[in-house]
C-alpha atoms as a PDB file:
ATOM      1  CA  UNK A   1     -15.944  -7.493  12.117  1.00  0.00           C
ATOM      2  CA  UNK A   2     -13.257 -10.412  11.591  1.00  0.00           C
ATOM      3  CA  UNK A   3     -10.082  -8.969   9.898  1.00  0.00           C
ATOM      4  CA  UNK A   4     -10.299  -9.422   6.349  1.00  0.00           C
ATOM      5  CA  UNK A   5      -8.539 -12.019   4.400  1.00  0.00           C
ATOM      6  CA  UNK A   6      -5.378 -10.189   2.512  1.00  0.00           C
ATOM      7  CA  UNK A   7      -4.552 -11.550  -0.516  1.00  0.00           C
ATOM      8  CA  UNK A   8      -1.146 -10.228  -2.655  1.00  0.00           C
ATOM      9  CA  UNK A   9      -1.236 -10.048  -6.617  1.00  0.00           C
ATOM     10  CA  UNK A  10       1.908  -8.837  -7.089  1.00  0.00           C
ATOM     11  CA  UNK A  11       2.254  -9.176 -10.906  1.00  0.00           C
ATOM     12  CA  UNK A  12      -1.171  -6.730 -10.712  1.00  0.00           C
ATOM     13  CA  UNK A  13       0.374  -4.463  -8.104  1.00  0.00           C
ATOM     14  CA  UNK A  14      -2.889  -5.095  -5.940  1.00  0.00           C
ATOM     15  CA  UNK A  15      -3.462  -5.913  -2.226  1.00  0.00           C
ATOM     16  CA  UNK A  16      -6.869  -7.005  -1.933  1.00  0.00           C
ATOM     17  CA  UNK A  17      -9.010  -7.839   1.223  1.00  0.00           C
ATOM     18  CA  UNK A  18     -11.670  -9.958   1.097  1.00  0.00           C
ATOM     19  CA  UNK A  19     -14.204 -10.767   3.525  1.00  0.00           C
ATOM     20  CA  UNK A  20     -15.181 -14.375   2.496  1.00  0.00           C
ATOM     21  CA  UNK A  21     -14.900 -14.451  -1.719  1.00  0.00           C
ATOM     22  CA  UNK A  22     -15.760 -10.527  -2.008  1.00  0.00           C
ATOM     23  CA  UNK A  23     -13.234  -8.279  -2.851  1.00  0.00           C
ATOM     24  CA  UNK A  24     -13.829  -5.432   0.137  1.00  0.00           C
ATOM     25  CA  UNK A  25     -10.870  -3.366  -0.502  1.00  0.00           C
ATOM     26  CA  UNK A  26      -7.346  -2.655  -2.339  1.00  0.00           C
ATOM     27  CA  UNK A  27      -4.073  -1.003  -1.959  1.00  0.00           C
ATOM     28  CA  UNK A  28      -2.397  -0.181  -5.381  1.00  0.00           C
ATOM     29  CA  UNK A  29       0.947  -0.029  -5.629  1.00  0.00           C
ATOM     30  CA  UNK A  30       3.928  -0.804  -7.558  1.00  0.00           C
ATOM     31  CA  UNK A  31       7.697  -1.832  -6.713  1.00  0.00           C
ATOM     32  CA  UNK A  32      10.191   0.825  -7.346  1.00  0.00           C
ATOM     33  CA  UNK A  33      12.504  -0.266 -10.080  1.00  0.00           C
ATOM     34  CA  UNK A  34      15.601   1.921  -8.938  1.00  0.00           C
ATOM     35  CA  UNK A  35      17.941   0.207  -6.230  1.00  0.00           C
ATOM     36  CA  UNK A  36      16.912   0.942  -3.001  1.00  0.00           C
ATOM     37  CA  UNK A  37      13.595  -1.051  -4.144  1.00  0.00           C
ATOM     38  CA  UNK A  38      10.925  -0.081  -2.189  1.00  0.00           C
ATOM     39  CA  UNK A  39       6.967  -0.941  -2.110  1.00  0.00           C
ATOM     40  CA  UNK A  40       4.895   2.306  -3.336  1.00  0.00           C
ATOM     41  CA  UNK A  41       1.164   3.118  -2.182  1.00  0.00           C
ATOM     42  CA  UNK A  42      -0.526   5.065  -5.226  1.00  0.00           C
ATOM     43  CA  UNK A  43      -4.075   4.283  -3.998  1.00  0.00           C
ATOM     44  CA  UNK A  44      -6.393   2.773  -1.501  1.00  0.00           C
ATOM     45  CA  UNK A  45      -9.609   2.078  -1.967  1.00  0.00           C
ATOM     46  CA  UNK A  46     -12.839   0.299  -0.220  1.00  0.00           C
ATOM     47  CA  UNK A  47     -15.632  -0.679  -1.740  1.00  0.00           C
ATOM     48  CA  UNK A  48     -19.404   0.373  -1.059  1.00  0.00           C
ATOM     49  CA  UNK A  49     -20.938  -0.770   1.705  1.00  0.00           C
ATOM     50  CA  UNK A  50     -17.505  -1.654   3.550  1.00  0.00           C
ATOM     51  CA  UNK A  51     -16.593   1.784   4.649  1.00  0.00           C
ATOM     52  CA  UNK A  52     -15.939   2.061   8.471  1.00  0.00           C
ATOM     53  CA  UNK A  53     -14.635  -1.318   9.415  1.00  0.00           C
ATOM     54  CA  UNK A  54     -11.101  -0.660   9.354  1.00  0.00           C
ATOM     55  CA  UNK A  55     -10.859  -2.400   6.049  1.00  0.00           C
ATOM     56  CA  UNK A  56      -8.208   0.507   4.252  1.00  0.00           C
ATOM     57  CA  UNK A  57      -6.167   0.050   7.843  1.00  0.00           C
ATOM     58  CA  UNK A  58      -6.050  -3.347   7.726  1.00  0.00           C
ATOM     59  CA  UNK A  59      -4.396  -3.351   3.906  1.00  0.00           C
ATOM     60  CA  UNK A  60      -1.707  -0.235   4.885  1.00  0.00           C
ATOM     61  CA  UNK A  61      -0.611  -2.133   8.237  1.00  0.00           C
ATOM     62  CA  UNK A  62      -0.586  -5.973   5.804  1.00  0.00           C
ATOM     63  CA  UNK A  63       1.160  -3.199   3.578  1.00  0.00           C
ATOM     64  CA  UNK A  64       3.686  -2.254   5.560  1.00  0.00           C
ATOM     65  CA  UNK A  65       4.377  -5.538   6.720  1.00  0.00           C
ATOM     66  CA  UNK A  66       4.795  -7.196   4.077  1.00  0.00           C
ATOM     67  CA  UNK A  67       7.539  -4.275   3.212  1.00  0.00           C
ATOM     68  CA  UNK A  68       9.170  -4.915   6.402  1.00  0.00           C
ATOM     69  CA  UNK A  69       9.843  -8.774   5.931  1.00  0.00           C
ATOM     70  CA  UNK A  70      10.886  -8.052   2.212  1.00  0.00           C
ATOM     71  CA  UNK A  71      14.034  -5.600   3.915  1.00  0.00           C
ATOM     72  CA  UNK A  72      12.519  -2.613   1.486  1.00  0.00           C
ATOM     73  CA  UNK A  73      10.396   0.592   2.891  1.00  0.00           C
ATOM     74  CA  UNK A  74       7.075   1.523   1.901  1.00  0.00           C
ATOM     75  CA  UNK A  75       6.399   5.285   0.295  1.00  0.00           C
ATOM     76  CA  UNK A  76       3.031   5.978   0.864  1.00  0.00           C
ATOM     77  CA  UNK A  77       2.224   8.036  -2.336  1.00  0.00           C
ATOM     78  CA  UNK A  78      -1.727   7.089  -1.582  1.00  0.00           C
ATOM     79  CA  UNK A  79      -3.191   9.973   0.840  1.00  0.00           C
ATOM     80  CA  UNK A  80      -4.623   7.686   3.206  1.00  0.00           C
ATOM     81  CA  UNK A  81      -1.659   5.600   3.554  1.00  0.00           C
ATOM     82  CA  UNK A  82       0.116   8.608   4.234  1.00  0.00           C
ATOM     83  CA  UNK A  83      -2.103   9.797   6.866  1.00  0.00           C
ATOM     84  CA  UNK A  84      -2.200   6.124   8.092  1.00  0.00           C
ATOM     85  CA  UNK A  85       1.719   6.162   8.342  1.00  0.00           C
ATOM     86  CA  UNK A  86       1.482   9.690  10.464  1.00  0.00           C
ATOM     87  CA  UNK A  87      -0.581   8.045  12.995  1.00  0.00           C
ATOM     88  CA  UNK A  88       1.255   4.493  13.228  1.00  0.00           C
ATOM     89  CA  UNK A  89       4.751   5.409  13.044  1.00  0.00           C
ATOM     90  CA  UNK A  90       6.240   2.414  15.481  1.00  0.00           C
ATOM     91  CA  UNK A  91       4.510   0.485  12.574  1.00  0.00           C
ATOM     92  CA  UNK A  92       5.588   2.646   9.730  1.00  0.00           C
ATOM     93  CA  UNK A  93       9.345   3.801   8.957  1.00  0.00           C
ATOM     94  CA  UNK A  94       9.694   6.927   6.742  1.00  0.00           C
ATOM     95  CA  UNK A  95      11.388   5.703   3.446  1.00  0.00           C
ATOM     96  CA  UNK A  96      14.634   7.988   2.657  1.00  0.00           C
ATOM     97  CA  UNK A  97      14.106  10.838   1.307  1.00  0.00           C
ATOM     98  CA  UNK A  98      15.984   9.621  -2.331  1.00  0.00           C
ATOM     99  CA  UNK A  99      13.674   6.538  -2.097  1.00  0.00           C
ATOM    100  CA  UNK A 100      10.539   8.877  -2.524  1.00  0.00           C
ATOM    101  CA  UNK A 101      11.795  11.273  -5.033  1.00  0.00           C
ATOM    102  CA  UNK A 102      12.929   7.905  -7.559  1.00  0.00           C
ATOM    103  CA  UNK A 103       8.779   6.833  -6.575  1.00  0.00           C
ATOM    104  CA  UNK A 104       7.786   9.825  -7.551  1.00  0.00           C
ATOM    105  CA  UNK A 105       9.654   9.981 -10.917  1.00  0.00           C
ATOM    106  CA  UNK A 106       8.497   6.172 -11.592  1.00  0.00           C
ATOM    107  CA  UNK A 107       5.024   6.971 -10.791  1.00  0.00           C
ATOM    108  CA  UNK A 108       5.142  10.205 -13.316  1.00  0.00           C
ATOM    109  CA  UNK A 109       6.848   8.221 -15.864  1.00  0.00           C
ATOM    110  CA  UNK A 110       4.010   5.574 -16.222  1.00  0.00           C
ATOM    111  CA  UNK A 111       0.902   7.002 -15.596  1.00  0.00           C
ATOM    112  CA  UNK A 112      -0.857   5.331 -17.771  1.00  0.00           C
ATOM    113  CA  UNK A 113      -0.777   2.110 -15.249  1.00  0.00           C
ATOM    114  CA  UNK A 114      -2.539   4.400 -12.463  1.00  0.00           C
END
């Protein structure tokens, strides 16, 4: 399989892959108001039919790269992207410790928006 195409909507808090004009996969996240900012993983998903092709992989490593040339570190509040970071970590920094806790208290905050 070709890499997917990854495609950031930012004001939607959405990394989507797409394999020609289909939507394959997403990571959803949102950008931690408190200073240090930070990119935060609440969920990854891939669709039907998609599973297996290293389509969630793809979006946590375009993830964490796109982190790494904003200067800000990812918190990887999303299971797999956790996991993912476990396994990869010349590719993915831990975020400081007071980083995750002011994700954490964003995330429970606004709920509503995951």
């Amino acid at each position: 399989m070709a890499e997917p195409t990854m495609r950031d909507d930012r004001a939607g808090g959405r990394l989507e892959a797409f394999e020609g004009d289909t939507c394959v996969g997403v990571v959803v996240y949102f950008v931690l108001d408190a200073e240090p900012h930070a990119l935060v993983a609440v969920h990854t998903v891939v669709e039907d039919g998609h599973e297996g092709k290293g389509v969630a992989g793809a979006l946590v490593r375009e993830f964490y790269a796109m982190a790494a040339a904003e200067g800000v570190p990812v918190v990887p509040l999303c299971p797999y992207a956790a996991v993912w970071a476990e396994r990869h970590p010349d590719e993915a920094p831990v975020a400081p410790s007071e980083v995750v806790r002011a994700a954490k208290l964003q995330l429970r905050a606004t709920p509503e928006l995951w």
